[in-house]
C-alpha atoms as a PDB file:
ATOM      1  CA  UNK A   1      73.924   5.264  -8.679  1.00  0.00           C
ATOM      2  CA  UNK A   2      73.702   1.698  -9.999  1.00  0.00           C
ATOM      3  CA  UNK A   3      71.313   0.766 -11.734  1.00  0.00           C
ATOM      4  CA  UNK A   4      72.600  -3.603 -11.488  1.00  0.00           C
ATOM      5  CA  UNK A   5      69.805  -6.100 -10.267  1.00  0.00           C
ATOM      6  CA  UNK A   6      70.858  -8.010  -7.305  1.00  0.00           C
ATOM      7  CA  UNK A   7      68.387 -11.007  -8.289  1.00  0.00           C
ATOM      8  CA  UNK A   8      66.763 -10.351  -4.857  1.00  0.00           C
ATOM      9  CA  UNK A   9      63.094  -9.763  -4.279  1.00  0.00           C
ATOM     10  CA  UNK A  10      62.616  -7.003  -1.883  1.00  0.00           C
ATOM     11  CA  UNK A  11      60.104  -8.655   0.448  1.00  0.00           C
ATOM     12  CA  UNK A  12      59.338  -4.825   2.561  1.00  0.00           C
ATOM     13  CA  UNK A  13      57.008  -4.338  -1.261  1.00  0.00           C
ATOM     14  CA  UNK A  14      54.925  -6.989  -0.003  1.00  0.00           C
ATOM     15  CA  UNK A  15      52.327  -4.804   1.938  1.00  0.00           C
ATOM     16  CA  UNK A  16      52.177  -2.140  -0.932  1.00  0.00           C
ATOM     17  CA  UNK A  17      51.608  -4.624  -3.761  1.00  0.00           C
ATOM     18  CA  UNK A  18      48.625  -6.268  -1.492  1.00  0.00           C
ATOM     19  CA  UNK A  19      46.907  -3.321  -0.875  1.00  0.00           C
ATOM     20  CA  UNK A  20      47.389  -2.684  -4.682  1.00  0.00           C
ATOM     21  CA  UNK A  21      45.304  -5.663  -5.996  1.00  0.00           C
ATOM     22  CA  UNK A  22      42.645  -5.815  -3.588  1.00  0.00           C
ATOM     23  CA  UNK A  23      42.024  -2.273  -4.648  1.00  0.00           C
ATOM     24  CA  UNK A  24      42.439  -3.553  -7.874  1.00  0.00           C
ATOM     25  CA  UNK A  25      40.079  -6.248  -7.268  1.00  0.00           C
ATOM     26  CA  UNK A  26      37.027  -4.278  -5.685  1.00  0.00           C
ATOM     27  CA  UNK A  27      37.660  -2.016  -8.744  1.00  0.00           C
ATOM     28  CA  UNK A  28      36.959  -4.563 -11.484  1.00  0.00           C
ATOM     29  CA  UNK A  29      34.016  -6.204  -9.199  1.00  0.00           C
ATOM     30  CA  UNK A  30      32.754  -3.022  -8.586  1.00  0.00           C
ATOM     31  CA  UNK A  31      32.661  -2.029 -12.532  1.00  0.00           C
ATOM     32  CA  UNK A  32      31.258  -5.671 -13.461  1.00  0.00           C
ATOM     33  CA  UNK A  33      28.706  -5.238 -11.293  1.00  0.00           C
ATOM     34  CA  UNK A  34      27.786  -1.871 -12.530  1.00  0.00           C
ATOM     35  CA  UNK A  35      27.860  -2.555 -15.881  1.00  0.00           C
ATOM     36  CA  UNK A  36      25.681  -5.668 -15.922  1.00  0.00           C
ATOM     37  CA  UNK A  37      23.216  -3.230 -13.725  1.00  0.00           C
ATOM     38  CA  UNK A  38      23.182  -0.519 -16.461  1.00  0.00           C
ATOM     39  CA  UNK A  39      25.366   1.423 -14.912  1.00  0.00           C
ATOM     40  CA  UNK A  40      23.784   1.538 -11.266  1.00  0.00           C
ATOM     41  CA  UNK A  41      25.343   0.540  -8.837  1.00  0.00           C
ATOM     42  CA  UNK A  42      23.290  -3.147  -7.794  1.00  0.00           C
ATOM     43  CA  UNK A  43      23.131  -2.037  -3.567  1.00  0.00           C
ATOM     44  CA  UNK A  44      21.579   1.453  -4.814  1.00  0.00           C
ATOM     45  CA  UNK A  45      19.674  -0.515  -7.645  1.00  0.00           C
ATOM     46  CA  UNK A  46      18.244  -2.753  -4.910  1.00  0.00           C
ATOM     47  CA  UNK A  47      17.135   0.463  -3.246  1.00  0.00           C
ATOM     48  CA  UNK A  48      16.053   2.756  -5.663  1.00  0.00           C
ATOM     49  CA  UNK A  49      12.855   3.945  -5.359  1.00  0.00           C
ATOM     50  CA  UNK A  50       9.907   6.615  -6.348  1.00  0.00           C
ATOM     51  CA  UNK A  51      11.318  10.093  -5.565  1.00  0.00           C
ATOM     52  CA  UNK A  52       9.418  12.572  -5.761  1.00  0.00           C
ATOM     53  CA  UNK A  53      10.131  16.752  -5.713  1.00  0.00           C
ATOM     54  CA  UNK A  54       8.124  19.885  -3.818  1.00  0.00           C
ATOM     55  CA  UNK A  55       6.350  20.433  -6.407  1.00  0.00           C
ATOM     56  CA  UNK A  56       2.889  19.894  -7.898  1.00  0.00           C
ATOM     57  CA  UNK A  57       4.793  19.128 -11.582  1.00  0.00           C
ATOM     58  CA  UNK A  58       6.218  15.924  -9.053  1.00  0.00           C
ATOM     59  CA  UNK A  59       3.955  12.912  -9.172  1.00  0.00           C
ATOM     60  CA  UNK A  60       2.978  10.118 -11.510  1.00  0.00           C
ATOM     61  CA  UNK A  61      -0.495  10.071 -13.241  1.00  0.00           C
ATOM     62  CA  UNK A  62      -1.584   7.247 -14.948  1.00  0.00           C
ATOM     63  CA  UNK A  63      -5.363   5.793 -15.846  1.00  0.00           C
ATOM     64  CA  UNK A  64      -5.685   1.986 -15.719  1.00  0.00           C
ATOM     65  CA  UNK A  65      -8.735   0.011 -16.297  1.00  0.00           C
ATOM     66  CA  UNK A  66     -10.225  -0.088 -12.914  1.00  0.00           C
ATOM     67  CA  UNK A  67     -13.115  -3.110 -13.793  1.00  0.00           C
ATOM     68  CA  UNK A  68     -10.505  -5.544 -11.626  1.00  0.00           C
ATOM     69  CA  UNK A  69     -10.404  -3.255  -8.235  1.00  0.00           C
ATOM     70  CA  UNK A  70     -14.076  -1.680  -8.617  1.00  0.00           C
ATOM     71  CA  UNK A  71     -15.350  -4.680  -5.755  1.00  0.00           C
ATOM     72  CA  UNK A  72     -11.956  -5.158  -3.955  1.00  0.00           C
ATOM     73  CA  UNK A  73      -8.411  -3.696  -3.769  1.00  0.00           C
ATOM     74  CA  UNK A  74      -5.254  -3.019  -1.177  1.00  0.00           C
ATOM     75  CA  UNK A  75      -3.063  -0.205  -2.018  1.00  0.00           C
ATOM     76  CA  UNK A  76       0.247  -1.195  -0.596  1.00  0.00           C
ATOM     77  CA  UNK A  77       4.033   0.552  -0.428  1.00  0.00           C
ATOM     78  CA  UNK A  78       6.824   1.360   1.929  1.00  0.00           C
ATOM     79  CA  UNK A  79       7.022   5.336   2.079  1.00  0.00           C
ATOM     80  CA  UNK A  80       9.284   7.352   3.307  1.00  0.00           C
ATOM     81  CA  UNK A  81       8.331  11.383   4.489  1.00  0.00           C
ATOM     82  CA  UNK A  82      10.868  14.066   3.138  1.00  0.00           C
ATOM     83  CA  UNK A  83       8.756  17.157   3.349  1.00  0.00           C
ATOM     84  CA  UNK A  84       7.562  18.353   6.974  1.00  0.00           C
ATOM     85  CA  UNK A  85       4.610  19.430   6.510  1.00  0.00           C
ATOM     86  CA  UNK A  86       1.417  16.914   7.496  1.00  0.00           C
ATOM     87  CA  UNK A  87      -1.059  15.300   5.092  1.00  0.00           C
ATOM     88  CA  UNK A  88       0.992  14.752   1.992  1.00  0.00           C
ATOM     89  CA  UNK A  89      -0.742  11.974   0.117  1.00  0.00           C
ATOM     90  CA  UNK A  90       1.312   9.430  -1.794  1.00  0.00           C
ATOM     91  CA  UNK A  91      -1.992   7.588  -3.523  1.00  0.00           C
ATOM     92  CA  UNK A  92      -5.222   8.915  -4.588  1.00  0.00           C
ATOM     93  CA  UNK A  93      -7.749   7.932  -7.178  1.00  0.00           C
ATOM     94  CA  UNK A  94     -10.494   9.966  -8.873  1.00  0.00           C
ATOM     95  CA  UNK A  95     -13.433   9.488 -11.030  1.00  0.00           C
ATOM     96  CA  UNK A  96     -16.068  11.407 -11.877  1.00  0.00           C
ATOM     97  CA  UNK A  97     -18.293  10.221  -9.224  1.00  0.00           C
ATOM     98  CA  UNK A  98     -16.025  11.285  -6.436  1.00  0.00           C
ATOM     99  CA  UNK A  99     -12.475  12.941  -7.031  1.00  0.00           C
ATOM    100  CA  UNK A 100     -11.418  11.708  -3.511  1.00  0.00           C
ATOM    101  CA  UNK A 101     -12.304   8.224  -4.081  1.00  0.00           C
ATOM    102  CA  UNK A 102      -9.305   6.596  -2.446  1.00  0.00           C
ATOM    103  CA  UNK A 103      -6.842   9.354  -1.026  1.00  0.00           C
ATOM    104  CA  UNK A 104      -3.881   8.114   1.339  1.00  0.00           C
ATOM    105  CA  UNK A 105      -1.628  10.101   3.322  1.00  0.00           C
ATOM    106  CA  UNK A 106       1.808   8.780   4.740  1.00  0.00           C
ATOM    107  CA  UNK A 107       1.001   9.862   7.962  1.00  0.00           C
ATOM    108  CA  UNK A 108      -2.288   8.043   8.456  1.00  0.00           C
ATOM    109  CA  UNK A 109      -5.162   9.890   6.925  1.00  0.00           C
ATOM    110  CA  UNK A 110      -7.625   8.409   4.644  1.00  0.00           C
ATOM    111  CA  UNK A 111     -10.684   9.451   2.490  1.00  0.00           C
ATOM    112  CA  UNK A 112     -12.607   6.640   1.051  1.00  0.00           C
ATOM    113  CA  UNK A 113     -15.307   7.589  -1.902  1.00  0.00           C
ATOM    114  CA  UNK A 114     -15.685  11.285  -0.971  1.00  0.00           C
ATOM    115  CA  UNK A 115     -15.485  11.237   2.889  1.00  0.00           C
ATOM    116  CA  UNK A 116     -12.898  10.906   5.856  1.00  0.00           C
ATOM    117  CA  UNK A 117     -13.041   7.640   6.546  1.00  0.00           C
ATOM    118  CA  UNK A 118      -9.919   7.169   9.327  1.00  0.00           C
ATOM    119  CA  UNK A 119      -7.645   9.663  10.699  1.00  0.00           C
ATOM    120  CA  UNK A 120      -4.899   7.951  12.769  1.00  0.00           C
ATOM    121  CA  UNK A 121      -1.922  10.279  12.536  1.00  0.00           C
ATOM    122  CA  UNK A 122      -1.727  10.659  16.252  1.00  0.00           C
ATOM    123  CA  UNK A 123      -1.146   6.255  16.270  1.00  0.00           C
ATOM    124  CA  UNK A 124       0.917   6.437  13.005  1.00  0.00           C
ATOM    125  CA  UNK A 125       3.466   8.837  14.887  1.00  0.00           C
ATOM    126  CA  UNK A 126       5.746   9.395  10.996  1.00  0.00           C
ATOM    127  CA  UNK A 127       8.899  10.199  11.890  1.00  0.00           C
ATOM    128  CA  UNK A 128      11.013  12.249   8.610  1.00  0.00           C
ATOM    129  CA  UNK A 129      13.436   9.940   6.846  1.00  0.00           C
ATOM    130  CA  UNK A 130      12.013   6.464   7.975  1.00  0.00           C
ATOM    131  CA  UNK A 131      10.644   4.259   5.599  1.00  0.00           C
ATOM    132  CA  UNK A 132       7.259   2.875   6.928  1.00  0.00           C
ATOM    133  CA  UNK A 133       5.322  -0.010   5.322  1.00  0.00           C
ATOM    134  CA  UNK A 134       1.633   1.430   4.736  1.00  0.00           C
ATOM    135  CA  UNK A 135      -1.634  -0.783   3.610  1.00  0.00           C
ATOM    136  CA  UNK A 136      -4.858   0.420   2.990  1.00  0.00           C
ATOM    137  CA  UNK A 137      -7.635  -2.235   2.268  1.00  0.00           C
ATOM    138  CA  UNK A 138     -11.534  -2.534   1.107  1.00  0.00           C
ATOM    139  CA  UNK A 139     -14.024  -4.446  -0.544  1.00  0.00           C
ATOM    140  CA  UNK A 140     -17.350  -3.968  -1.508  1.00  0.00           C
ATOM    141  CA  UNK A 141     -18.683  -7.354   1.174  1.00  0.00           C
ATOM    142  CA  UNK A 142     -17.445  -6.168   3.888  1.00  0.00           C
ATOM    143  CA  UNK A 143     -17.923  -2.483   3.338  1.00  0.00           C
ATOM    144  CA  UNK A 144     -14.664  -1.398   5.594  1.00  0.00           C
ATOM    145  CA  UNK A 145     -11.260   0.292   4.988  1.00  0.00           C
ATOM    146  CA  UNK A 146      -8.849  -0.418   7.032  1.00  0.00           C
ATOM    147  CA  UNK A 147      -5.010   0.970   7.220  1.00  0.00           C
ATOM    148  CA  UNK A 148      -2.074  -0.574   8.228  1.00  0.00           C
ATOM    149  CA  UNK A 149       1.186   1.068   9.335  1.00  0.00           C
ATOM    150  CA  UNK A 150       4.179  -1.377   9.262  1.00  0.00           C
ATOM    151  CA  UNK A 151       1.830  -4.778   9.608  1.00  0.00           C
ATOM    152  CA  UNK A 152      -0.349  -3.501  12.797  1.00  0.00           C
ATOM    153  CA  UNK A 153      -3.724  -2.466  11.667  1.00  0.00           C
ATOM    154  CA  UNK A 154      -3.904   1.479  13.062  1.00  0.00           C
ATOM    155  CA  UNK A 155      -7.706   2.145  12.048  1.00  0.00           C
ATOM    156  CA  UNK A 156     -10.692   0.921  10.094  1.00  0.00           C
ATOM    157  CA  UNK A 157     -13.855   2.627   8.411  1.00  0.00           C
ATOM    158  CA  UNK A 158     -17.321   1.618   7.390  1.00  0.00           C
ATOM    159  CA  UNK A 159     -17.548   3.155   3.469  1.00  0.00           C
ATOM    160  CA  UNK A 160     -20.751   3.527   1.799  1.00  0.00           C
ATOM    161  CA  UNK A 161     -22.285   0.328  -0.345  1.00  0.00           C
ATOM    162  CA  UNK A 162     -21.527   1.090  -3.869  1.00  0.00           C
ATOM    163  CA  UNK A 163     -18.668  -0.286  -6.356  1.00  0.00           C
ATOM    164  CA  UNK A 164     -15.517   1.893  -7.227  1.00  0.00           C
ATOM    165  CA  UNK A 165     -16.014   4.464 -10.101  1.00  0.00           C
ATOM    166  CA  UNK A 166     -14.245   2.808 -12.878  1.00  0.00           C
ATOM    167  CA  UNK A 167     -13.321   6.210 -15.074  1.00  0.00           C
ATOM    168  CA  UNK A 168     -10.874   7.670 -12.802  1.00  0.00           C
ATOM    169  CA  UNK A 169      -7.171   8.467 -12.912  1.00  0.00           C
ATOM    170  CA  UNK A 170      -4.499   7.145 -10.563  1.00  0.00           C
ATOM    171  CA  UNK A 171      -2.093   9.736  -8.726  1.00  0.00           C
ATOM    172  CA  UNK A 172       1.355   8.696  -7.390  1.00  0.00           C
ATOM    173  CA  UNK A 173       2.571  11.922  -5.238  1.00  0.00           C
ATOM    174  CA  UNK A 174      -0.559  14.529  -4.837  1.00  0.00           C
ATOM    175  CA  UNK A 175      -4.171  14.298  -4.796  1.00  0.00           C
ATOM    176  CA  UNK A 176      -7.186  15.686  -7.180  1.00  0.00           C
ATOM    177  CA  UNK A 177      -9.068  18.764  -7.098  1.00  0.00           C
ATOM    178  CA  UNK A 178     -10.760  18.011 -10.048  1.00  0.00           C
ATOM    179  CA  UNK A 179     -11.189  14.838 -12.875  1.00  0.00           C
ATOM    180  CA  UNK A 180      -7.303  13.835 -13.409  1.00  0.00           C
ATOM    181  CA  UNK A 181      -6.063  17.183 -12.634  1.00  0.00           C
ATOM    182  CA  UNK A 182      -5.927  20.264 -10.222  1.00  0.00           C
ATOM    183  CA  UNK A 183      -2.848  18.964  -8.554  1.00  0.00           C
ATOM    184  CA  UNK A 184      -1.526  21.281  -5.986  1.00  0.00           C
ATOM    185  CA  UNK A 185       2.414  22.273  -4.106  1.00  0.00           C
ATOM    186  CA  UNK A 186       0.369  22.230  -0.562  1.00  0.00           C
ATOM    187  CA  UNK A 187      -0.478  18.577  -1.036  1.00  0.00           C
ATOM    188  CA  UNK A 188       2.541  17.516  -3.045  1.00  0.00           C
ATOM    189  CA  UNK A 189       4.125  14.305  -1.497  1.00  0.00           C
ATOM    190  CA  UNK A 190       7.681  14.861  -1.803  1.00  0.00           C
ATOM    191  CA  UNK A 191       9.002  11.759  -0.486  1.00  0.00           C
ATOM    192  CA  UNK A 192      10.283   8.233  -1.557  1.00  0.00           C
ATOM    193  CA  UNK A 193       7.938   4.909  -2.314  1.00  0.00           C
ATOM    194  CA  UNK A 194       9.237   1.981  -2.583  1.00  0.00           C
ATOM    195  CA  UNK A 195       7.421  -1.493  -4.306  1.00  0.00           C
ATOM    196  CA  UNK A 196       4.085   0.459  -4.365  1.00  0.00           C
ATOM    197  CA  UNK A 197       1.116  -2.110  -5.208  1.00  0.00           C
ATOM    198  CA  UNK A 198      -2.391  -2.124  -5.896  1.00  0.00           C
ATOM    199  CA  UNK A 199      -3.549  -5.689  -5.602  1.00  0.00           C
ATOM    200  CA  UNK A 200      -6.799  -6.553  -6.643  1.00  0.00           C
ATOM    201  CA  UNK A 201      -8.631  -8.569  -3.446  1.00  0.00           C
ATOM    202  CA  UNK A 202      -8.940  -7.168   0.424  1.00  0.00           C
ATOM    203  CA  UNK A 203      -5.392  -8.678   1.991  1.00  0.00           C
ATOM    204  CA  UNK A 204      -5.958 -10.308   5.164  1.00  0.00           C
ATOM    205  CA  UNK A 205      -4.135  -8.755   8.213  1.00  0.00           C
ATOM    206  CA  UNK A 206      -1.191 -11.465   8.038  1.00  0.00           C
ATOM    207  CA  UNK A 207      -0.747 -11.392   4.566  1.00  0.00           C
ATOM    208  CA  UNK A 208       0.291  -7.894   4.865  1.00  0.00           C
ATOM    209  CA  UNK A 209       2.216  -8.355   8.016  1.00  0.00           C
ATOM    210  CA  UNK A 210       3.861 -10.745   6.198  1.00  0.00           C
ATOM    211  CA  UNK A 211       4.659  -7.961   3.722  1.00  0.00           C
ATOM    212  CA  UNK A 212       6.235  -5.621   6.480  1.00  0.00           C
ATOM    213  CA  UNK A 213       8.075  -8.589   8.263  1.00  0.00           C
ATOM    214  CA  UNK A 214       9.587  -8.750   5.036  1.00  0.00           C
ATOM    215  CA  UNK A 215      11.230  -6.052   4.849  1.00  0.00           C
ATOM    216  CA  UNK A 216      12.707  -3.900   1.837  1.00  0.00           C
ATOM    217  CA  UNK A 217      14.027  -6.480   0.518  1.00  0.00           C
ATOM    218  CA  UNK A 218      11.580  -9.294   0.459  1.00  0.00           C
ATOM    219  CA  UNK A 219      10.132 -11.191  -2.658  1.00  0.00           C
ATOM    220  CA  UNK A 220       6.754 -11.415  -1.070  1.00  0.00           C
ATOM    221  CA  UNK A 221       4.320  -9.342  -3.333  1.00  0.00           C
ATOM    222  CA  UNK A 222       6.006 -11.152  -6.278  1.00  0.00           C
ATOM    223  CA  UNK A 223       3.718 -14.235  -5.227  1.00  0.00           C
ATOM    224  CA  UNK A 224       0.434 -12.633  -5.948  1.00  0.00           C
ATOM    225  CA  UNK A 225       0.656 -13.435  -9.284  1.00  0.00           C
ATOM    226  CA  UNK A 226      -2.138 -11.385 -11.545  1.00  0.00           C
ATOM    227  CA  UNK A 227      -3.815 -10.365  -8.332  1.00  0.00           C
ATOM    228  CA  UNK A 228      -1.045  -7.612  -7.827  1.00  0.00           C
ATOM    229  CA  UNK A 229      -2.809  -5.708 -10.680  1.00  0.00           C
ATOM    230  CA  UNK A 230      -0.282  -3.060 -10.324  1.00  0.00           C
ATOM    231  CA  UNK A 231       3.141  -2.647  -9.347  1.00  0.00           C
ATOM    232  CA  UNK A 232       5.730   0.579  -9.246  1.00  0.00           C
END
């Protein structure tokens, strides 16, 4: 066999050596864009959210200073349902006046300082695997909660005439059967929220349609400024 160069360029390697550097190319985009990211990916960085397990060990518990919200808040996040099972509540906050202060469900059921206030779950209609923009909102003046599925206000509530408790603790992914604890698997969220916020004033109905108009994606909460008190 000889092994002699002709000097010619075989042009039928054309195809092969294109394929070769775009591959080549998404490869080194792909890892740039990784490694600026911290090693995530920036479309499943965009994305990522709050996941939580089936269990009661799943959820987030945290205990802010509550003096901002005690007159006014709006508890805002997409959600997404995972588990089948009805009434699994993604926010809740307990003090010692009332353990089911604020609860919220992701399929439409809300207790406001130690009460039902709104069931709407047959409106809501939470399909498994969807994310669905959810805003519950209150202040002290006007003495009503209302909740919001996706921008379209579902339900309202009158709540009694009293300020927050201010010594409570926050829970992201279950609710409280006693001060900051008895977390249970029954009412274990198990699901996905993404850009959860507690602002710190009652939104008005097109700020937050505004918010799910937005979409995933959308910079609108980061407006607020110090009135989104807190942010996940």
């Amino acid at each position: 066999v000889s092994t002699q160069s002709t000097g010619r360029f075989d042009k039928s390697l054309l195809p092969m050596m294109f394929i070769f550097s775009v591959i080549s190319i998404v490869t080194l985009l792909q890892a740039a864009v990784e490694s600026s990211e911290g090693g995530q990916s920036l479309v499943n960085r965009r994305y990522s959210g709050l996941k939580f397990g089936p269990t009661k060990e799943d959820h987030v518990l945290l205990k802010p200073r509550m003096e901002p919200l005690e007159e006014a808040f709006s508890a805002c996040a997409w959600v997404k349902k995972i588990l089948a099972p009805s009434d699994k509540y993604w926010f809740a906050y307990g003090p010692t006046i009332s353990q089911d202060e604020i609860i919220i469900s992701h399929d439409g059921l809300v207790y406001m300082m130690g009460s039902k206030n709104m069931d709407v779950t047959s409106k809501a209609s939470v399909q498994i695997g969807t994310w669905r923009h959810i805003c519950l909102t209150w202040s002290l003046s006007s003495r009503t909660a209302r909740l919001y599925f996706d921008g379209v206000l579902l339900g309202s509530g009158t709540t009694s005439s009293r300020k927050l408790g201010l010594d409570g603790y926050i829970v992201l992914g279950n609710e409280f059967d006693s001060h900051g604890g008895g977390f249970d698997n029954y009412n274990q969220f198990g699901g996905e929220l993404f850009k959860a916020n507690v602002f710190a004033k009652e939104l008005e109905a097109a700020e937050i349609k505004k918010m799910a108009d937005g979409g995933l994606c959308s910079e609108v909460e980061e407006g607020y400024g110090r009135s989104r008190y807190l942010k996940w």
